[in-house]
PDB file of N, CA and C in Angstrom:
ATOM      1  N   UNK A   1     -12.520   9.562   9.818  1.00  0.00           N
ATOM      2  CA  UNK A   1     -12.049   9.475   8.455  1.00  0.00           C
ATOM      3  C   UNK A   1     -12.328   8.064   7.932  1.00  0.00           C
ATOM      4  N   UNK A   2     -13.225   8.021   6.781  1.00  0.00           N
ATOM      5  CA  UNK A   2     -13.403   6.535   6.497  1.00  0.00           C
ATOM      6  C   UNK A   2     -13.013   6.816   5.052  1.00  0.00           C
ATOM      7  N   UNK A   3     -12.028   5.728   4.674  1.00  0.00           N
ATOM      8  CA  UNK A   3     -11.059   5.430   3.942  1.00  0.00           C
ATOM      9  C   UNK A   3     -11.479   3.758   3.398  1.00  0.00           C
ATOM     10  N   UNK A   4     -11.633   3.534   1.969  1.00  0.00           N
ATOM     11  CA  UNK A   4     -11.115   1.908   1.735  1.00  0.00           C
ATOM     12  C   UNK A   4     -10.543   1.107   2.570  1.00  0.00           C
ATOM     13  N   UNK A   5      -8.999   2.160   2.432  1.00  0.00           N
ATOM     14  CA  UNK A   5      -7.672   1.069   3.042  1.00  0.00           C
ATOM     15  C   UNK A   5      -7.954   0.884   4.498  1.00  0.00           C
ATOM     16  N   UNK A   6      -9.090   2.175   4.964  1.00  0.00           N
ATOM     17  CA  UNK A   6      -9.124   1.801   6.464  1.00  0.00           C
ATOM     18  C   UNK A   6      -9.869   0.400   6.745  1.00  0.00           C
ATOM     19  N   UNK A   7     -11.191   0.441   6.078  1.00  0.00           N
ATOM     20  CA  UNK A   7     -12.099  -0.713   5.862  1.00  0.00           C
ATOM     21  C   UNK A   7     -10.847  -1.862   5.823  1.00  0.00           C
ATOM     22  N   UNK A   8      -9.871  -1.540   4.604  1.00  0.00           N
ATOM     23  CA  UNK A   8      -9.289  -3.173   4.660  1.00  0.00           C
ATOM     24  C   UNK A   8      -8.353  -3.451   5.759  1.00  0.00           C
ATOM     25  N   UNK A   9      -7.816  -2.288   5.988  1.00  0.00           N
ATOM     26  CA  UNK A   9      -6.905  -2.723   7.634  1.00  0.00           C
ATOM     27  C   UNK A   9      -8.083  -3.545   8.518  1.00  0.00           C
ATOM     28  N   UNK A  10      -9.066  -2.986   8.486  1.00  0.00           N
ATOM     29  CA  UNK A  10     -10.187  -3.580  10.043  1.00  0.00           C
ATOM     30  C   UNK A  10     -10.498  -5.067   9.815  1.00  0.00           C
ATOM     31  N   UNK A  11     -10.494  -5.060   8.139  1.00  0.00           N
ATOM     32  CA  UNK A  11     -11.138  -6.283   7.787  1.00  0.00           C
ATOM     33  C   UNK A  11     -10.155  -7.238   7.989  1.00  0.00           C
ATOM     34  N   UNK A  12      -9.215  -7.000   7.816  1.00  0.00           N
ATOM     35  CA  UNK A  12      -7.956  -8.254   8.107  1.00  0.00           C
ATOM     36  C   UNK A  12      -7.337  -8.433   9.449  1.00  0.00           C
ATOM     37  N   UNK A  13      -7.721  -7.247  10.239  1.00  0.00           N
ATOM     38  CA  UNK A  13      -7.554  -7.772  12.047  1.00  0.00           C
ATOM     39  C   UNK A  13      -8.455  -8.289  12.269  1.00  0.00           C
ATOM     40  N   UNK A  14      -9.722  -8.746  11.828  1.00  0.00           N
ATOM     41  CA  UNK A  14     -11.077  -8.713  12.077  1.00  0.00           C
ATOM     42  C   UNK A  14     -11.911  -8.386  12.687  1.00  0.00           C
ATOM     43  N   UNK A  15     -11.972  -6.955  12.528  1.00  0.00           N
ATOM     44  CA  UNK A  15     -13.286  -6.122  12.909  1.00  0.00           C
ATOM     45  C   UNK A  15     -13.778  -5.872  11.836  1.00  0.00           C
ATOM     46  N   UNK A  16     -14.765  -6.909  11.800  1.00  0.00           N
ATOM     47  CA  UNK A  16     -15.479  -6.979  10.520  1.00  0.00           C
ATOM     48  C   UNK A  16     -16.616  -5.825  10.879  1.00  0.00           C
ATOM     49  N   UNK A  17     -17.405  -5.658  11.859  1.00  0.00           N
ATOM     50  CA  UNK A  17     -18.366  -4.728  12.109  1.00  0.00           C
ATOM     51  C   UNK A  17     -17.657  -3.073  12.072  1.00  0.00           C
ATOM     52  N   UNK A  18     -16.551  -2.983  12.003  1.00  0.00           N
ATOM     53  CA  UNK A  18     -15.986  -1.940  11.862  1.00  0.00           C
ATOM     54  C   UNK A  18     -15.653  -1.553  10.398  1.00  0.00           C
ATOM     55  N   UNK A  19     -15.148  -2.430   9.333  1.00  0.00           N
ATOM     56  CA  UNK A  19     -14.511  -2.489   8.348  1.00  0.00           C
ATOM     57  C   UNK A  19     -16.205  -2.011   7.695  1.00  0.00           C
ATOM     58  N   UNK A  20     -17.173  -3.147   7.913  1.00  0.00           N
ATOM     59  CA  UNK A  20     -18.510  -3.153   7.163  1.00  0.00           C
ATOM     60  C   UNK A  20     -19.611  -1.700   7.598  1.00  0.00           C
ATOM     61  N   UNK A  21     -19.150  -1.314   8.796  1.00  0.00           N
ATOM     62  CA  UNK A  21     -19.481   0.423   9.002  1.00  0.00           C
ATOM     63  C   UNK A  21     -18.503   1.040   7.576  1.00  0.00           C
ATOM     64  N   UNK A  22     -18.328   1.232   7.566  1.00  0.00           N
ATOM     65  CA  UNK A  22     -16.935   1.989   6.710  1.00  0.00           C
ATOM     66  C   UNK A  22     -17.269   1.845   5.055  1.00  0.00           C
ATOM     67  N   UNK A  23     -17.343   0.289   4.531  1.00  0.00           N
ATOM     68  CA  UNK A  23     -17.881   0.008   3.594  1.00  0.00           C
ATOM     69  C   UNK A  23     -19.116   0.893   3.405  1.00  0.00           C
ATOM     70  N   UNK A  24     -20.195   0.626   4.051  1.00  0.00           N
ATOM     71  CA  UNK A  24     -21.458   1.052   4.036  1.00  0.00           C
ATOM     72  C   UNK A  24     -21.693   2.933   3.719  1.00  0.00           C
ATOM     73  N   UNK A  25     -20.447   3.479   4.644  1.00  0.00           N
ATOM     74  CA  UNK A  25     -20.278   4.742   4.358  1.00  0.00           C
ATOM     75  C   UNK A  25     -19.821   5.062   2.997  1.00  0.00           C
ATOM     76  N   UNK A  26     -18.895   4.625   2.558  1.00  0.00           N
ATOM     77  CA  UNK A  26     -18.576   4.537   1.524  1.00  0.00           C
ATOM     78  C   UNK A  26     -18.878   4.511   0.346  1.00  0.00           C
ATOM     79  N   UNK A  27     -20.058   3.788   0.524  1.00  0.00           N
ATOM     80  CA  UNK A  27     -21.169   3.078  -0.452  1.00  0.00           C
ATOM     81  C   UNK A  27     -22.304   4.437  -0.616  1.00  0.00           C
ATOM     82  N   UNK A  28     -22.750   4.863   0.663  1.00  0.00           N
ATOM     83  CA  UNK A  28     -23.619   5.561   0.661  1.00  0.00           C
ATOM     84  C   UNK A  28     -23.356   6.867  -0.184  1.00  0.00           C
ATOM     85  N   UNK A  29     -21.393   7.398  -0.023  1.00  0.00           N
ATOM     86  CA  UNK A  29     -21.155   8.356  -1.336  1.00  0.00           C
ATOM     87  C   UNK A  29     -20.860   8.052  -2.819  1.00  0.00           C
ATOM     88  N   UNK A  30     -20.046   6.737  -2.736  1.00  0.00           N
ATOM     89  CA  UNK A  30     -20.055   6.466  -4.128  1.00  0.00           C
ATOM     90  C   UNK A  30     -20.952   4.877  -4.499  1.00  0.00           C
ATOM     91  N   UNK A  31     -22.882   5.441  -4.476  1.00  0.00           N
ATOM     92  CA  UNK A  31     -23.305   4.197  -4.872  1.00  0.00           C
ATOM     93  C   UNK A  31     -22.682   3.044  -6.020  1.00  0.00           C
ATOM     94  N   UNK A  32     -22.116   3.637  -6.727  1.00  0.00           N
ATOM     95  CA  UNK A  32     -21.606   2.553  -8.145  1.00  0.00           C
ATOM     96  C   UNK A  32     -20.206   2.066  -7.953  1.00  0.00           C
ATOM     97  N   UNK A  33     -19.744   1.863  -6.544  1.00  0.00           N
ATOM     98  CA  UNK A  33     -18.433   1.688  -6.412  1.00  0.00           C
ATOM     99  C   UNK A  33     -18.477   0.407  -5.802  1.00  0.00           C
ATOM    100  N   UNK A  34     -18.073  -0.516  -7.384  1.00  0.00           N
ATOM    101  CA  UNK A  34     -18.092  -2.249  -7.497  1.00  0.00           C
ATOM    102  C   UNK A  34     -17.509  -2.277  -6.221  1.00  0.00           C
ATOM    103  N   UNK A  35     -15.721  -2.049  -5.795  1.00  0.00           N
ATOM    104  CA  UNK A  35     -14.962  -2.815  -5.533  1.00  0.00           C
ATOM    105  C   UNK A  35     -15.426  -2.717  -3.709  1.00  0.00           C
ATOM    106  N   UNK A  36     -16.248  -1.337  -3.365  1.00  0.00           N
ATOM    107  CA  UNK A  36     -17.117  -1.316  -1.979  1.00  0.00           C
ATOM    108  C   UNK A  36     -18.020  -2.299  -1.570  1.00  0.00           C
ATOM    109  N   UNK A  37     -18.930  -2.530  -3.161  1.00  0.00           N
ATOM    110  CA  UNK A  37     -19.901  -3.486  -2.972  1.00  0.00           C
ATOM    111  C   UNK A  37     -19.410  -4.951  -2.805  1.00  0.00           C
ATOM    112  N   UNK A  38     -18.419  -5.286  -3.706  1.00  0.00           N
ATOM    113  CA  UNK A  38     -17.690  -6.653  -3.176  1.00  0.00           C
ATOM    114  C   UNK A  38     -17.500  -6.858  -1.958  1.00  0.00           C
ATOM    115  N   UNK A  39     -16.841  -6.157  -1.401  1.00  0.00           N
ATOM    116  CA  UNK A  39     -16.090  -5.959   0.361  1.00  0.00           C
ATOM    117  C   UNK A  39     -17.613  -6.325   0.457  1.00  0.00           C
ATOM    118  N   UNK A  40     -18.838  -5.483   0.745  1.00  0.00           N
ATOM    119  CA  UNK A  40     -19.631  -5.708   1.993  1.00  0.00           C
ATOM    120  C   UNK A  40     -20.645  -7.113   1.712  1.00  0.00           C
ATOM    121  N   UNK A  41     -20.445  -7.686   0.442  1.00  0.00           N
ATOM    122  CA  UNK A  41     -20.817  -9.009   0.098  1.00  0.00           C
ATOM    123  C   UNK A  41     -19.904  -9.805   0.537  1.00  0.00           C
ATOM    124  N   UNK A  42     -18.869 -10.091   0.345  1.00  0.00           N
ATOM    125  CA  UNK A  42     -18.160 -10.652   1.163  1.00  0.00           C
ATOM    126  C   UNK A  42     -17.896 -10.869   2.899  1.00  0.00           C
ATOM    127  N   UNK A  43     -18.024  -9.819   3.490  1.00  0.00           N
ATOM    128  CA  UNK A  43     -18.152  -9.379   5.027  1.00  0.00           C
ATOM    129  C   UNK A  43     -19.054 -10.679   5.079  1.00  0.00           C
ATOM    130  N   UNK A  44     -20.352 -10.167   4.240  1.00  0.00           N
ATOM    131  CA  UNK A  44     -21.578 -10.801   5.022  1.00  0.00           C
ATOM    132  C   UNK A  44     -21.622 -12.489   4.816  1.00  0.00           C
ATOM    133  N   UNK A  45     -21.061 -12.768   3.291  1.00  0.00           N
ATOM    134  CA  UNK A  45     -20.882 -14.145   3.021  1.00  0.00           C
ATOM    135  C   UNK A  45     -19.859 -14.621   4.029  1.00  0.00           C
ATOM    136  N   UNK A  46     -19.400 -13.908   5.020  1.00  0.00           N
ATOM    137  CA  UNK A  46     -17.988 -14.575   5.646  1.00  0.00           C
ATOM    138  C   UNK A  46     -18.487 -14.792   7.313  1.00  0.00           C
ATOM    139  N   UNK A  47     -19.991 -14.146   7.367  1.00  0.00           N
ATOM    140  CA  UNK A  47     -20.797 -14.297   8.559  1.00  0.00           C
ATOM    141  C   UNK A  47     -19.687 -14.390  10.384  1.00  0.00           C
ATOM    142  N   UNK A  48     -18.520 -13.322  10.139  1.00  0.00           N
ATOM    143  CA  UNK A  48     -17.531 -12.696  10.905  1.00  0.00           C
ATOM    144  C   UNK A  48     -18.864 -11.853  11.983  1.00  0.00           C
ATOM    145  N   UNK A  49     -19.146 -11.072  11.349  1.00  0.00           N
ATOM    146  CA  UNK A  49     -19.888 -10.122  11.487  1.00  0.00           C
ATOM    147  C   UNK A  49     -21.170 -10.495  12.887  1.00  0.00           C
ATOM    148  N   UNK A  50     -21.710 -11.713  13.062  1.00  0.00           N
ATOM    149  CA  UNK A  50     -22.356 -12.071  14.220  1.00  0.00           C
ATOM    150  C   UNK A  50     -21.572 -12.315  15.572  1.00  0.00           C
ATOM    151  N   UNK A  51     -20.304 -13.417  14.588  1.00  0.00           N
ATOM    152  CA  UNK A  51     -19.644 -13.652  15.963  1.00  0.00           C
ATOM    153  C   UNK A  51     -19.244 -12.435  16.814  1.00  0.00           C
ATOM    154  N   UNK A  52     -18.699 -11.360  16.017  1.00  0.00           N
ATOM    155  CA  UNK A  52     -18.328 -10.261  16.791  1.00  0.00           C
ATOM    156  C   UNK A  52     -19.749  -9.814  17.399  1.00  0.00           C
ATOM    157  N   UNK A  53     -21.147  -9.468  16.675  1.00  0.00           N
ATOM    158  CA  UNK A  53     -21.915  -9.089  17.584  1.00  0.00           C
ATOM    159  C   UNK A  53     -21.777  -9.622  18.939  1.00  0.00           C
ATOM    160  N   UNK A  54     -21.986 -10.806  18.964  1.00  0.00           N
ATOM    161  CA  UNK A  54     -21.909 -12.297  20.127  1.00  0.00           C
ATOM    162  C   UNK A  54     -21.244 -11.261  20.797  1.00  0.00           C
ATOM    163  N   UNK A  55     -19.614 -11.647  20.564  1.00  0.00           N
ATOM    164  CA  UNK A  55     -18.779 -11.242  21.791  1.00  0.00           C
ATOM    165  C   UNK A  55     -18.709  -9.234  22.047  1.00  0.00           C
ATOM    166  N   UNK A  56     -19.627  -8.863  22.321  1.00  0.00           N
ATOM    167  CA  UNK A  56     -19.592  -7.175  22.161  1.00  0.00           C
ATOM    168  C   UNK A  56     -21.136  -7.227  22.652  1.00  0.00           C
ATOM    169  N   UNK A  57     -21.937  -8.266  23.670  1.00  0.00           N
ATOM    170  CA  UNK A  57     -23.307  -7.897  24.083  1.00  0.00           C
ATOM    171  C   UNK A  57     -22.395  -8.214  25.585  1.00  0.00           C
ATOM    172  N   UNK A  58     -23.045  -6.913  26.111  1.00  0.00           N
ATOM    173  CA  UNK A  58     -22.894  -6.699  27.430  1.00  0.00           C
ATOM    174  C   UNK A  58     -23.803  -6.664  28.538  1.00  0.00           C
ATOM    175  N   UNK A  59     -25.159  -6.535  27.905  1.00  0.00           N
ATOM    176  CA  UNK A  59     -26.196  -6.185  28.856  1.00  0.00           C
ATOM    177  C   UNK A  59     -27.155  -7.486  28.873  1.00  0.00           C
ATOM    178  N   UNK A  60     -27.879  -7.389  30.041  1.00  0.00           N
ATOM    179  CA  UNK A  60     -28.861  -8.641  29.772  1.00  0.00           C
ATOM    180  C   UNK A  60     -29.745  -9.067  28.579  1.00  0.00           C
ATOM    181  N   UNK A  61     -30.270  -7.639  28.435  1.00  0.00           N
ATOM    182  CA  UNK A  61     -31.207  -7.269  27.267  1.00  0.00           C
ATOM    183  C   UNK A  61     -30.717  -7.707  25.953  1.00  0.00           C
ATOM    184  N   UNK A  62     -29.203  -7.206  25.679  1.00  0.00           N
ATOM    185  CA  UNK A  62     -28.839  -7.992  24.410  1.00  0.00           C
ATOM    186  C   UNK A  62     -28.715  -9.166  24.333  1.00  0.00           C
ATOM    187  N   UNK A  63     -28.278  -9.635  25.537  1.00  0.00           N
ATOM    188  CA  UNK A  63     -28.690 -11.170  26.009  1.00  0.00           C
ATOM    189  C   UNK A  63     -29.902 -12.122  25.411  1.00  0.00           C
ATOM    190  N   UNK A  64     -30.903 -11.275  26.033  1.00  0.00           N
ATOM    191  CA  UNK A  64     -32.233 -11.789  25.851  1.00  0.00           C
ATOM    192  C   UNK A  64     -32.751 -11.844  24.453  1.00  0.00           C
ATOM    193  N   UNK A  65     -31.959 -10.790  23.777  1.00  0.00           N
ATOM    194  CA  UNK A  65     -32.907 -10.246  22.392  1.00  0.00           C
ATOM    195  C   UNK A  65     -31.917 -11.559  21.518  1.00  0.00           C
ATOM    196  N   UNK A  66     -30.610 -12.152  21.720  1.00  0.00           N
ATOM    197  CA  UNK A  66     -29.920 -12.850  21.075  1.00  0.00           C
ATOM    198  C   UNK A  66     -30.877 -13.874  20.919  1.00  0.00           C
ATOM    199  N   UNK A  67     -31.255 -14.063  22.620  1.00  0.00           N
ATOM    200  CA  UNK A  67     -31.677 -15.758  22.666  1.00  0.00           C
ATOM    201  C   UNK A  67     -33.099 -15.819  22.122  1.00  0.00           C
ATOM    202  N   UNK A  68     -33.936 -14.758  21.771  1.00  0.00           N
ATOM    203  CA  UNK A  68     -35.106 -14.715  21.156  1.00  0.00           C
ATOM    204  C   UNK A  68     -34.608 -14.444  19.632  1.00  0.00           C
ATOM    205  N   UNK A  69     -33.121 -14.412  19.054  1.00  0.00           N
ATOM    206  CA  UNK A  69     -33.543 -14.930  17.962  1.00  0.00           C
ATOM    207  C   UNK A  69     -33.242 -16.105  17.629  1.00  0.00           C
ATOM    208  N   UNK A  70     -31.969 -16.462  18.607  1.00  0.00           N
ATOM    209  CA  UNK A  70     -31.901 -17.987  18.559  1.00  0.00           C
ATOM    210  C   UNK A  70     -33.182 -19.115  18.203  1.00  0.00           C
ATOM    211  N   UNK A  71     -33.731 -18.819  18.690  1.00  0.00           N
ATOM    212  CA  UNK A  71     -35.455 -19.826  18.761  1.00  0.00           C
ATOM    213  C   UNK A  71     -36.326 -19.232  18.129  1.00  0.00           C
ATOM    214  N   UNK A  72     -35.749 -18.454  17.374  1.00  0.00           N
ATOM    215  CA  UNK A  72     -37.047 -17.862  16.342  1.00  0.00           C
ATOM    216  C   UNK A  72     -36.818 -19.041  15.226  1.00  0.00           C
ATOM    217  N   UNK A  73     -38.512 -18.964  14.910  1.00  0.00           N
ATOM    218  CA  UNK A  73     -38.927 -19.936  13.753  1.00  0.00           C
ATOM    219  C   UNK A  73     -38.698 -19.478  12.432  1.00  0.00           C
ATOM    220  N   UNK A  74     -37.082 -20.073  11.823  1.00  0.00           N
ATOM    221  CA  UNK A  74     -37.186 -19.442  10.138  1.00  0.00           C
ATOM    222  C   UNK A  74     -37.486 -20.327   9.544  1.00  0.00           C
ATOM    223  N   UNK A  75     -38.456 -19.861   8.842  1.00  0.00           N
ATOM    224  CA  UNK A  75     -39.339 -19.946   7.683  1.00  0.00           C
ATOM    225  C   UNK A  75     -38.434 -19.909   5.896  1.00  0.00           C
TER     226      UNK A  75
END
């Protein structure tokens, strides 16, 4: 069941990758729904959203794929 209020419960324990799933669903039924699109601009301006990737890689591989973007060249 994805709900707003659920998005904003997640977003204020901070599971931002949970809250910003939810948003995104959300979005995908009601494209013109400002107050969805705020939330997932915000999520991302609040860059929550990596650290949790960070702590939620378990395998070497996500390991590896982190540290190859770490040292990637942005342009």
């Amino acid at each position: 069941m994805s709900t707003i209020t659920l998005a904003r419960i997640y977003e204020k324990q901070g599971h931002m990758n949970d809250a910003l799933a939810i948003y995104k669903n959300l979005l995908e039924h009601d494209p013109q729904n400002s107050s969805v699109k705020k939330a997932i601009r915000r999520i991302r301006r609040s860059g929550n959203t990596k650290v949790t990737y960070f702590t939620q890689m378990h395998t070497k591989e996500q390991f590896e794929n982190f540290e190859k973007w770490l040292v990637k060249p942005w342009s």
